[in-house]
Protein backbone atom coordinates (compact mmCIF):
# COMPACT_ATOMS: atom_id res chain seq x y z
CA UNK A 1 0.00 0.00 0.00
CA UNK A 2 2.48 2.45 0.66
CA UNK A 3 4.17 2.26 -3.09
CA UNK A 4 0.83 3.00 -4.45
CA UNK A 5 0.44 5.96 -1.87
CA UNK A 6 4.04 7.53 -3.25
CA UNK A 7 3.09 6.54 -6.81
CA UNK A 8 -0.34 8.68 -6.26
CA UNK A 9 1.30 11.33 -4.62
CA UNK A 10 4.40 11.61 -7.45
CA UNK A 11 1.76 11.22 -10.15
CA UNK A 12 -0.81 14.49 -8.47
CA UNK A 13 2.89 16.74 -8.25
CA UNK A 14 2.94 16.25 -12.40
CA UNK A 15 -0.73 17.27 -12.34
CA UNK A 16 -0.22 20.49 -10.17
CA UNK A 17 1.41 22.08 -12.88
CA UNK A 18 -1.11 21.64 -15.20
CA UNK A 19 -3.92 22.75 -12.66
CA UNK A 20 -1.95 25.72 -11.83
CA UNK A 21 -1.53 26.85 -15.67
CA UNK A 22 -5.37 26.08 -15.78
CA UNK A 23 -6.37 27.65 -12.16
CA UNK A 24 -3.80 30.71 -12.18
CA UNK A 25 -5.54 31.80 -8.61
CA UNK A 26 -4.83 28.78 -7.11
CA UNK A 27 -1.77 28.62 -4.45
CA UNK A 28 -0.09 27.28 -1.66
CA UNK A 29 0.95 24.24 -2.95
CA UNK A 30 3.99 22.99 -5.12
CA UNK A 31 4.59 22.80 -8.64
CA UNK A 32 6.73 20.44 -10.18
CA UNK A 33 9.29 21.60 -12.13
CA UNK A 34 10.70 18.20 -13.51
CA UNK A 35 13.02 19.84 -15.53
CA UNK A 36 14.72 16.23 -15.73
CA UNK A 37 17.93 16.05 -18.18
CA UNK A 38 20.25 13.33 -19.11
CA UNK A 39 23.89 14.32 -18.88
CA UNK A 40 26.52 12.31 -19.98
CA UNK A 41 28.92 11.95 -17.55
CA UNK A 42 32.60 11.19 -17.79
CA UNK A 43 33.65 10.86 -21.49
CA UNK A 44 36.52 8.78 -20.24
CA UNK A 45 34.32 5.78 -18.90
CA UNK A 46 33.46 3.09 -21.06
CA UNK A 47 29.93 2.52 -19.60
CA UNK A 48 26.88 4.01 -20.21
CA UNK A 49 26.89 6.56 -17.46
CA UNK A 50 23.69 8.67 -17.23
CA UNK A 51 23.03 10.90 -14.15
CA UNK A 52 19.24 11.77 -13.67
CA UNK A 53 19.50 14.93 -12.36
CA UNK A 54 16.11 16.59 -11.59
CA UNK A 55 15.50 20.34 -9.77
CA UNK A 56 12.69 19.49 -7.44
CA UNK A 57 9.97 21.60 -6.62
CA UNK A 58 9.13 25.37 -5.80
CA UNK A 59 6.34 26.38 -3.91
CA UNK A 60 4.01 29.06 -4.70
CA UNK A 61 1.80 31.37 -2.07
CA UNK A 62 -0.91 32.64 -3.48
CA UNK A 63 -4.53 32.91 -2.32
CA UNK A 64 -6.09 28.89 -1.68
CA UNK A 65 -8.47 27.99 -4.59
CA UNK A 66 -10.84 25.36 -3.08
CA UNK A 67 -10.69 23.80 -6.71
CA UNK A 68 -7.47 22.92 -5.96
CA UNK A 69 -8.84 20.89 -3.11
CA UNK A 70 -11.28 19.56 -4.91
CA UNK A 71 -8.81 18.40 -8.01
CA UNK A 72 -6.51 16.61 -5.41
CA UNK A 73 -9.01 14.75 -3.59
CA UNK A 74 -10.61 13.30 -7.28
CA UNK A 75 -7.31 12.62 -8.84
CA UNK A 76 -6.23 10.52 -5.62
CA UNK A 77 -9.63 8.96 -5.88
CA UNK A 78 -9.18 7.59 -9.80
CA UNK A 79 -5.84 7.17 -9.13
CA UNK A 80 -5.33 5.07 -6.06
CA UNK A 81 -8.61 3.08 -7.62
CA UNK A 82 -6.60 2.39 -10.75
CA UNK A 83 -3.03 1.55 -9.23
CA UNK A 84 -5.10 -0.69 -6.34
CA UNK A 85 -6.45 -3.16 -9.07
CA UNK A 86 -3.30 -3.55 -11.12
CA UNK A 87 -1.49 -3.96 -7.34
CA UNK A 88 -4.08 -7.27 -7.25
CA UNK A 89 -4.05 -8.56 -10.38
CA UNK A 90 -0.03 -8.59 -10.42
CA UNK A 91 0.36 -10.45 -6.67
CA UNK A 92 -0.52 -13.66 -8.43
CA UNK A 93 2.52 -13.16 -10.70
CA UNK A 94 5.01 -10.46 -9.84
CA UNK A 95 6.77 -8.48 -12.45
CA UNK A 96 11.01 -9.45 -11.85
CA UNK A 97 12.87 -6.10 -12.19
CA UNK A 98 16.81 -7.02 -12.06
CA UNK A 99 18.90 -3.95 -11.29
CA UNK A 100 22.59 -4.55 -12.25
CA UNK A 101 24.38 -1.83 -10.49
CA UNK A 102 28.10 -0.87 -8.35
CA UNK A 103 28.88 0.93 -5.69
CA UNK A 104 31.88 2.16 -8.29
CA UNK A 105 29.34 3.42 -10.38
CA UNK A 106 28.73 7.30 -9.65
CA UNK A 107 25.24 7.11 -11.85
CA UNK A 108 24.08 3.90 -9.96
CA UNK A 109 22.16 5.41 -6.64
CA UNK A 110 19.02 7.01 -8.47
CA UNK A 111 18.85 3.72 -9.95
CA UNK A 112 19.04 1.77 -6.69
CA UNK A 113 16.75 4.52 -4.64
CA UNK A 114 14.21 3.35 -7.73
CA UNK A 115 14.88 -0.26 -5.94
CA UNK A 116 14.10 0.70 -2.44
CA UNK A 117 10.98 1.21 -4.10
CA UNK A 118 9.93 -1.55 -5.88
CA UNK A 119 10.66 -3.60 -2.72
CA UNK A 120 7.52 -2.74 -1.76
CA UNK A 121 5.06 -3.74 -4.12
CA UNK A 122 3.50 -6.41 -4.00
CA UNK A 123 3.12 -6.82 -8.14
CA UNK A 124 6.80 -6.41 -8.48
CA UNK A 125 10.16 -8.88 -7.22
CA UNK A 126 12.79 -6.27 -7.18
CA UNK A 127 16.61 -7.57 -7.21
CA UNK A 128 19.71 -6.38 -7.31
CA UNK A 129 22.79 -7.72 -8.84
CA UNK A 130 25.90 -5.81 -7.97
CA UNK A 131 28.58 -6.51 -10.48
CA UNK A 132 32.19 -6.67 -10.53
CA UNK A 133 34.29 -5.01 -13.69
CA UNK A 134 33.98 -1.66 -12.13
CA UNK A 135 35.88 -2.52 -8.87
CA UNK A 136 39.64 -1.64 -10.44
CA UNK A 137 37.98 2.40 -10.60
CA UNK A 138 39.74 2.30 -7.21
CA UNK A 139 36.92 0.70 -4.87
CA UNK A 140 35.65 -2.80 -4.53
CA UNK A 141 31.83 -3.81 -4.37
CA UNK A 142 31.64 -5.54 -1.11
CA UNK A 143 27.85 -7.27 -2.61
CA UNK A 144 29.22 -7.95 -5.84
CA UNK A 145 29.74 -11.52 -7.77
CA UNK A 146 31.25 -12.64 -10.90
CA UNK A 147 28.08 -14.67 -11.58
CA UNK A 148 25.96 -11.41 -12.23
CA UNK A 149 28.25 -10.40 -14.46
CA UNK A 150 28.20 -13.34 -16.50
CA UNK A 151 24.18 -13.18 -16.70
CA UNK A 152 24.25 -9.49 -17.60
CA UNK A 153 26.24 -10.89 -20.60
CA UNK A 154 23.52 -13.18 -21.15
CA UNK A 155 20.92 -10.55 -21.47
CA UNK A 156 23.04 -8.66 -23.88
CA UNK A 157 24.00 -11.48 -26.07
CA UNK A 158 19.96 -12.65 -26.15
CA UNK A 159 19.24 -8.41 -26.90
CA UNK A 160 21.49 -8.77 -29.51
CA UNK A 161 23.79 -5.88 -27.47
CA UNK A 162 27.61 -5.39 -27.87
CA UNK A 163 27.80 -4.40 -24.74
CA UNK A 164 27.12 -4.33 -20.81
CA UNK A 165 26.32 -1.17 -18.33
CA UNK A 166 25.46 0.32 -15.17
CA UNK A 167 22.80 1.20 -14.32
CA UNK A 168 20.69 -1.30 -16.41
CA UNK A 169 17.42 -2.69 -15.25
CA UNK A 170 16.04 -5.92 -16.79
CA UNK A 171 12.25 -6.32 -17.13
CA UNK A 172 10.83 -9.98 -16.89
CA UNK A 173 14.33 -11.42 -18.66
CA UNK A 174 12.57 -9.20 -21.85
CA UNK A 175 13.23 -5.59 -21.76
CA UNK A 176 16.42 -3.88 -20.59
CA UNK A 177 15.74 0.09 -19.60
CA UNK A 178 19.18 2.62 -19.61
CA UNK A 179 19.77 4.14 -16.58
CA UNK A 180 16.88 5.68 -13.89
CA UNK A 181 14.00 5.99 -16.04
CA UNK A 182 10.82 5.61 -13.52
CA UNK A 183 8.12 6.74 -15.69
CA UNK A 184 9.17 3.80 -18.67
CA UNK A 185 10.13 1.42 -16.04
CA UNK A 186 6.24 1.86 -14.85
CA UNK A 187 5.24 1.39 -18.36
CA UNK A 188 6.72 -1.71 -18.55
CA UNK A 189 6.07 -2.97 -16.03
CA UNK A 190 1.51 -2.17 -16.86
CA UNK A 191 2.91 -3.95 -20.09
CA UNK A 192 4.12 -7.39 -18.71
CA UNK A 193 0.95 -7.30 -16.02
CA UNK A 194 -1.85 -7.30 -18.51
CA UNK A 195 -0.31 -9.52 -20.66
CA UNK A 196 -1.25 -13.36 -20.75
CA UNK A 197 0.14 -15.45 -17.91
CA UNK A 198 1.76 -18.66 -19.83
CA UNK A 199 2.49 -20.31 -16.34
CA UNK A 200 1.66 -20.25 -12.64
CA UNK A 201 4.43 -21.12 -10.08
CA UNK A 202 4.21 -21.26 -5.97
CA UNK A 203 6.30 -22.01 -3.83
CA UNK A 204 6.58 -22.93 0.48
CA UNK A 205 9.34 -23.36 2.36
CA UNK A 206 9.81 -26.33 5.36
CA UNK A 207 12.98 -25.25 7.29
CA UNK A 208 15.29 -25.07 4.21
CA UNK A 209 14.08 -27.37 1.90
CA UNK A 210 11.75 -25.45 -0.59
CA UNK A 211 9.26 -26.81 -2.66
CA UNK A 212 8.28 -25.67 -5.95
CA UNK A 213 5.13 -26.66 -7.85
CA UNK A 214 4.84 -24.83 -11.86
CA UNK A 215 1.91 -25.43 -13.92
CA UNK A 216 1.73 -24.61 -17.58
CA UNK A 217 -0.89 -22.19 -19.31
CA UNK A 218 0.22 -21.25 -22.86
CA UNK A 219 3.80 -21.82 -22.90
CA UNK A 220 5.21 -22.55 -26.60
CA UNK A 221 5.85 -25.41 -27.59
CA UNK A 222 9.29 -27.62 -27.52
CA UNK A 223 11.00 -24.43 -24.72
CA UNK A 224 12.40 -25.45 -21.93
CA UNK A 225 12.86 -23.62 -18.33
CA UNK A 226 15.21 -23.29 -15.26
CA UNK A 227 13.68 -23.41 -12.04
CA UNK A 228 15.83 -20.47 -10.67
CA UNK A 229 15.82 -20.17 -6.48
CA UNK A 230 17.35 -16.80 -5.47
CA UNK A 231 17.98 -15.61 -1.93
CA UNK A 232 18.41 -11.87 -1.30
CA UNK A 233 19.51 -9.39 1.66
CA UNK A 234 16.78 -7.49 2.14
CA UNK A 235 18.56 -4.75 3.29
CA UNK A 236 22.43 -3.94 3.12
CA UNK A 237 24.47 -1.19 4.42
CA UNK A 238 27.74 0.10 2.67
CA UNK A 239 30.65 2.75 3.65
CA UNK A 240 32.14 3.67 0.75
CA UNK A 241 35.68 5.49 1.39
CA UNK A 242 36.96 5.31 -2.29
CA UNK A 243 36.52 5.29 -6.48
CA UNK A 244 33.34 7.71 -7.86
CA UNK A 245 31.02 7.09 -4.66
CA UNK A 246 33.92 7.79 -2.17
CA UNK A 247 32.40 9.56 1.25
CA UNK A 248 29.03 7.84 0.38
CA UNK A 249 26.59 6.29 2.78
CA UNK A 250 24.56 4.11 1.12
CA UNK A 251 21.76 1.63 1.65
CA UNK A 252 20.70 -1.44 -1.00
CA UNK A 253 17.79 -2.90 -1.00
CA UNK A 254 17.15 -6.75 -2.13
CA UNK A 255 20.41 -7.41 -2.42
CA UNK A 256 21.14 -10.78 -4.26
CA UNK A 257 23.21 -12.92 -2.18
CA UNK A 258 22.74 -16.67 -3.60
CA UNK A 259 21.81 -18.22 -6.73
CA UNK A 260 20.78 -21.93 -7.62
CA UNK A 261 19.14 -24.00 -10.43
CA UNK A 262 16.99 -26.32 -8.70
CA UNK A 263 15.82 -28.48 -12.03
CA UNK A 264 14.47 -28.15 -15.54
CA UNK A 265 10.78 -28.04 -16.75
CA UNK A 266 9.37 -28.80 -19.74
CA UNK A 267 6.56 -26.86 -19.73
CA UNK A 268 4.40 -29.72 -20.57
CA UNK A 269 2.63 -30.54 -17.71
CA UNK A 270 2.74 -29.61 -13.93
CA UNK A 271 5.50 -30.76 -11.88
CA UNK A 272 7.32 -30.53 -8.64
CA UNK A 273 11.13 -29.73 -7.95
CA UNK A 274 12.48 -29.33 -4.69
CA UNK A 275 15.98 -28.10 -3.13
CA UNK A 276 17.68 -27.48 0.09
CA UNK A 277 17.96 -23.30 0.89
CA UNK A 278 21.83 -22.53 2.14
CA UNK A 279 20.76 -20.35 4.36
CA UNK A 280 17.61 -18.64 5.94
CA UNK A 281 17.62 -15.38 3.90
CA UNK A 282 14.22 -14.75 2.43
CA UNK A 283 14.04 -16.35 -1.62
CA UNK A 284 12.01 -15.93 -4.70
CA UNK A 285 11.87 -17.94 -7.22
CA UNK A 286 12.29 -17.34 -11.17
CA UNK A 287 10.85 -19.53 -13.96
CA UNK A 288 13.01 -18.29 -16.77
CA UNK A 289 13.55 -20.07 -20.42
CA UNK A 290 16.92 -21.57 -20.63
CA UNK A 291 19.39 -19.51 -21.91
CA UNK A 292 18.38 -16.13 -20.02
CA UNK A 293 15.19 -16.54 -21.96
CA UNK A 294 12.20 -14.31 -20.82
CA UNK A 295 10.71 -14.89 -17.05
CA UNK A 296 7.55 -16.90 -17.87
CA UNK A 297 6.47 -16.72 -13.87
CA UNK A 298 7.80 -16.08 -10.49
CA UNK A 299 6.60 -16.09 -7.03
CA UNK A 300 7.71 -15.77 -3.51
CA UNK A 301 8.77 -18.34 -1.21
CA UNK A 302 6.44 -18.82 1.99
């Protein structure tokens, strides 16, 4: 509920602006400027750096206009009605957002506060997979793993991409987006909720053996799928004394912390798979096509 309450509440600041253009006696409340640019940063680097660098809001006194009262109360209204259905239809099967981001990468934290965001919805699995071929800029990722970088490959390789970046989210194993771009992020992610489900996964957990049933729905035929099991941190702190984040405090959400395979499917008819957990870090797991194909379904371990 809260996600939907800060989506609501970001989405009425874009329509202040408009009311106040249309209402020019209305006051007291803030406009938002969202003058948002993408600079290039660093011509030096060899990744994609993009810094999202918006001017926040000014606030203007004026007289009240009860319209103004009146807009805000109906927009929440259709818009908390709107976000509240999609927030149900998508708990059945969550949208997997995969952030591959460094703490040696200076545009990575608007990127990774866009995580601490998606942690919690209930439509969405947010993780993050910290990666390692920034760490000789002069500091070393304490969260990061060679394995991430070897599936960000993946992705590229199955996009048909040259090349690998930070920040770079992954939508459902499909869609890649550059960078910290909320509004497209949310349009993908409406995208991959309203389209068809092609399998149903769940998923409980009996001390640390977890047991995984996946049914089929329209899958195509003759694909195959991993039955991924991923553990996360849900929260991890890090002090970051050198390279482009040096003197940074920063907080990660969803960190990704383990990684396992626990069979094949088919995708002919249901089926069972079960594995022991390493440790007793909360897990999700990932139906994904073999060969970092897209993420046909995903749930959360109970």
């Amino acid at each position: 509920m809260t996600w939907i309450l800060g989506f609501a509440d970001r989405y009425l600041h874009h329509q202040c602006r408009w009311f106040k253009e249309e209402q020019p006696n209305c006051g007291n409340f803030c406009i938002p400027l969202h003058t948002f640019q993408l600079e290039q940063m660093r011509p030096a680097s060899r990744n994609l750096d993009w810094l999202l660098s918006g001017k926040g809001f000014i606030s203007v006194t004026q007289p009240f206009h009860s319209g103004y009262i009146m807009f805000r109360a109906a927009a929440t209204t259709a818009v908390l009605s709107i976000l509240l259905a999609s927030s149900a239809a998508g708990e059945d099967n969550p949208v997997v957002i995969e952030l591959f981001t460094s703490q040696g990468c200076s545009s990575c934290p608007p990127a990774d506060r866009i995580m601490h965001d998606l942690v919690k919805r209930d439509d969405v699995i947010g993780l993050a997979l910290h990666v390692d071929y920034w760490d000789y800029i002069g500091w070393k990722d304490e969260f990061a793993d060679p394995d991430h970088t070897v599936r960000q490959r993946a992705y590229a390789r199955q996009g048909g991409r040259t090349m690998i970046y930070t920040p770079q989210m992954v939508v459902n194993g499909q869609h890649d987006i550059v960078g910290a771009k909320f509004r497209e992020l949310n349009q993908l992610i409406d995208t991959h909720q309203k389209a068809r489900s092609e399998a149903s996964v769940t998923a409980v957990r009996s001390e640390n053996e977890v047991i995984v049933d996946v049914t089929p729905a329209q899958l195509p035929a003759g694909a195959s799928y991993d039955v991924r099991i991923v553990q996360y941190a849900p929260m991890r702190h890090a002090s970051i004394r050198r390279g482009e984040l040096a003197g940074h405090e920063l907080d990660y959400a969803n960190v990704v912390e383990n990684w396992q395979i626990a069979g094949q499917w088919d995708g002919r008819a249901a089926e069972q798979f079960s594995t022991d957990l390493p440790s007793d870090m909360p897990a999700v797991v990932l139906i994904q096509q073999t060969g970092h194909g897209p993420i046909v379904a995903a749930t959360r371990v109970k």
